[in-house]
Protein backbone atom coordinates (compact mmCIF):
# COMPACT_ATOMS: atom_id res chain seq x y z
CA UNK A 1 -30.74 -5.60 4.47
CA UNK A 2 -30.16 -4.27 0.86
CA UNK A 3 -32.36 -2.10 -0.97
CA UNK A 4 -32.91 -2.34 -4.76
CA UNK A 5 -34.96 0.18 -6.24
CA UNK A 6 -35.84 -0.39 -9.97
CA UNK A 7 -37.62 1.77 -13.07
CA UNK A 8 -40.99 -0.18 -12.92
CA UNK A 9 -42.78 -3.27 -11.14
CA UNK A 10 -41.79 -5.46 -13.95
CA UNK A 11 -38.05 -4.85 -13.94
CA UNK A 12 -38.41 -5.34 -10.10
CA UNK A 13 -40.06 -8.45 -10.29
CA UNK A 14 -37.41 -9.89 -12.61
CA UNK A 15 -34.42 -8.94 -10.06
CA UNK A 16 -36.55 -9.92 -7.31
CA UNK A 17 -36.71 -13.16 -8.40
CA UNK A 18 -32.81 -13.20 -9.64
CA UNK A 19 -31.97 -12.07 -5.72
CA UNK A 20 -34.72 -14.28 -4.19
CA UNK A 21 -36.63 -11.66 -2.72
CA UNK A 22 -39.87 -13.72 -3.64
CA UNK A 23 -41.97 -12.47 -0.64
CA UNK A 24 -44.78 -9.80 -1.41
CA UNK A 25 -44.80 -6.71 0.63
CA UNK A 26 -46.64 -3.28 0.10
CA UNK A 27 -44.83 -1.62 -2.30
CA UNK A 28 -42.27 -4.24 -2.49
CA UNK A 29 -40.84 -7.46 -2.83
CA UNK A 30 -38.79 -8.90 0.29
CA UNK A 31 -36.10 -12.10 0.91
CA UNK A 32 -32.98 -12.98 1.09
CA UNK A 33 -31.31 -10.12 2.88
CA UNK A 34 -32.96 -8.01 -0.14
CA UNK A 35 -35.72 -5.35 -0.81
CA UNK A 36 -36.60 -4.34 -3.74
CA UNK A 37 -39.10 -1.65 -4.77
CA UNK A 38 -39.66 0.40 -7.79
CA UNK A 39 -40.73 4.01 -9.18
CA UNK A 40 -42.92 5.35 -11.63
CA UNK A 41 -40.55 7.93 -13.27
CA UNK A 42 -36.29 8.20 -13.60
CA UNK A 43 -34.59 9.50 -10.46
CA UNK A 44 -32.06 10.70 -12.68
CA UNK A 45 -31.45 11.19 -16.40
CA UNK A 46 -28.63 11.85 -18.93
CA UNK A 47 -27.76 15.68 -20.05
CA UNK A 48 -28.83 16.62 -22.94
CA UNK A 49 -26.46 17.64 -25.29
CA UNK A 50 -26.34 21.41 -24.87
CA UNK A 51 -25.86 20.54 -21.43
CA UNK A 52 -22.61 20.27 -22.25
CA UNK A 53 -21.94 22.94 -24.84
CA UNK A 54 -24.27 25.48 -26.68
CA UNK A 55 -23.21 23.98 -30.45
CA UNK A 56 -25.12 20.83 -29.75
CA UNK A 57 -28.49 22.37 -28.91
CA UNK A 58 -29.23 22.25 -32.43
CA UNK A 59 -27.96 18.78 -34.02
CA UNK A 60 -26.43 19.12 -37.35
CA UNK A 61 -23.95 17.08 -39.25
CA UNK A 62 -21.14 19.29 -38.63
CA UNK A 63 -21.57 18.66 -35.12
CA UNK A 64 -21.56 15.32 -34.98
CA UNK A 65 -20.10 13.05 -33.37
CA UNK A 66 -20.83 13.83 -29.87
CA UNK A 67 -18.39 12.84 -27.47
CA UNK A 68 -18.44 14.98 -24.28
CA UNK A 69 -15.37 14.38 -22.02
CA UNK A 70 -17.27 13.03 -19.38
CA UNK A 71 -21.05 11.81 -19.54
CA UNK A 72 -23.43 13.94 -16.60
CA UNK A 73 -26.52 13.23 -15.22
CA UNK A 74 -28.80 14.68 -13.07
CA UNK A 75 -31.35 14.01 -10.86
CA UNK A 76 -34.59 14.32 -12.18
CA UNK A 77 -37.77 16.55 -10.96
CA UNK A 78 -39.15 14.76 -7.79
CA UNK A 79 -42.57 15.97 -8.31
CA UNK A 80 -42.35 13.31 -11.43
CA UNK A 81 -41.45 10.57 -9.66
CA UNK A 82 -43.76 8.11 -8.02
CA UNK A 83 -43.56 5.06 -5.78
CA UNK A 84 -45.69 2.60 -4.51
CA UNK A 85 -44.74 2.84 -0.86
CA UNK A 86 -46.46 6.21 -1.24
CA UNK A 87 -50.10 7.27 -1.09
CA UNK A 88 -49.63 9.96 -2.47
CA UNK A 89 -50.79 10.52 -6.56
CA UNK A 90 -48.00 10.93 -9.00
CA UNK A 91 -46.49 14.60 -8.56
CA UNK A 92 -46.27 14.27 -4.73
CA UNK A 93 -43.19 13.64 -3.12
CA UNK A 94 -42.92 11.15 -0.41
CA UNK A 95 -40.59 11.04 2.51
CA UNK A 96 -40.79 7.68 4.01
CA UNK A 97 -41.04 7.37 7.71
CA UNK A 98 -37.75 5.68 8.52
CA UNK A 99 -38.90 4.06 11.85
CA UNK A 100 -40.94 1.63 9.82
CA UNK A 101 -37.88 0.37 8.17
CA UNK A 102 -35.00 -1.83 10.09
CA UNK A 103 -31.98 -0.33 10.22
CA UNK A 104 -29.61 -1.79 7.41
């Protein structure tokens, strides 16, 4: 069993149907050897500029272009993030109980 997770229902939907994961579940779509669920917020993001050195917190032309050596992310706030498998209101994080999921 794969798991997809994706940005939003509709972008799940869409590879759902791509992987042939066409059976409804709570909280997500299931087939194939595939299931794929989705959030309601970014897991991770891009760094912002300054993130990478203090003369690009303020964007002027003299500092453009941009081109950090390496691109970063990091993981975003989990108190943000949301999922359907989850009761829980937005702001809540959820831990999934892992005996209700098969082993992949």
């Amino acid at each position: 069993m794969k798991v997809c997770i994706a940005e939003k229902p509709s972008v799940a939907r869409e590879i759902a149907q791509i992987l042939g994961a066409n059976a409804k579940r709570e909280g997500y779509l299931e087939g194939n050897g595939y299931r794929v669920t989705w959030t309601f917020g970014h897991l991770c993001t891009l760094n912002e500029p300054d993130d990478y050195t203090p003369e690009w917190k303020k964007w002027n032309m003299g500092t453009l272009p941009m081109f950090p050596e390496k691109i970063g992310n990091h993981e975003s706030d989990i108190k943000s993030v949301s999922s359907p498998c989850c009761p829980e209101k937005s702001g809540h994080q959820h831990i999934p109980d892992k005996s209700k999921y098969p082993a992949a």
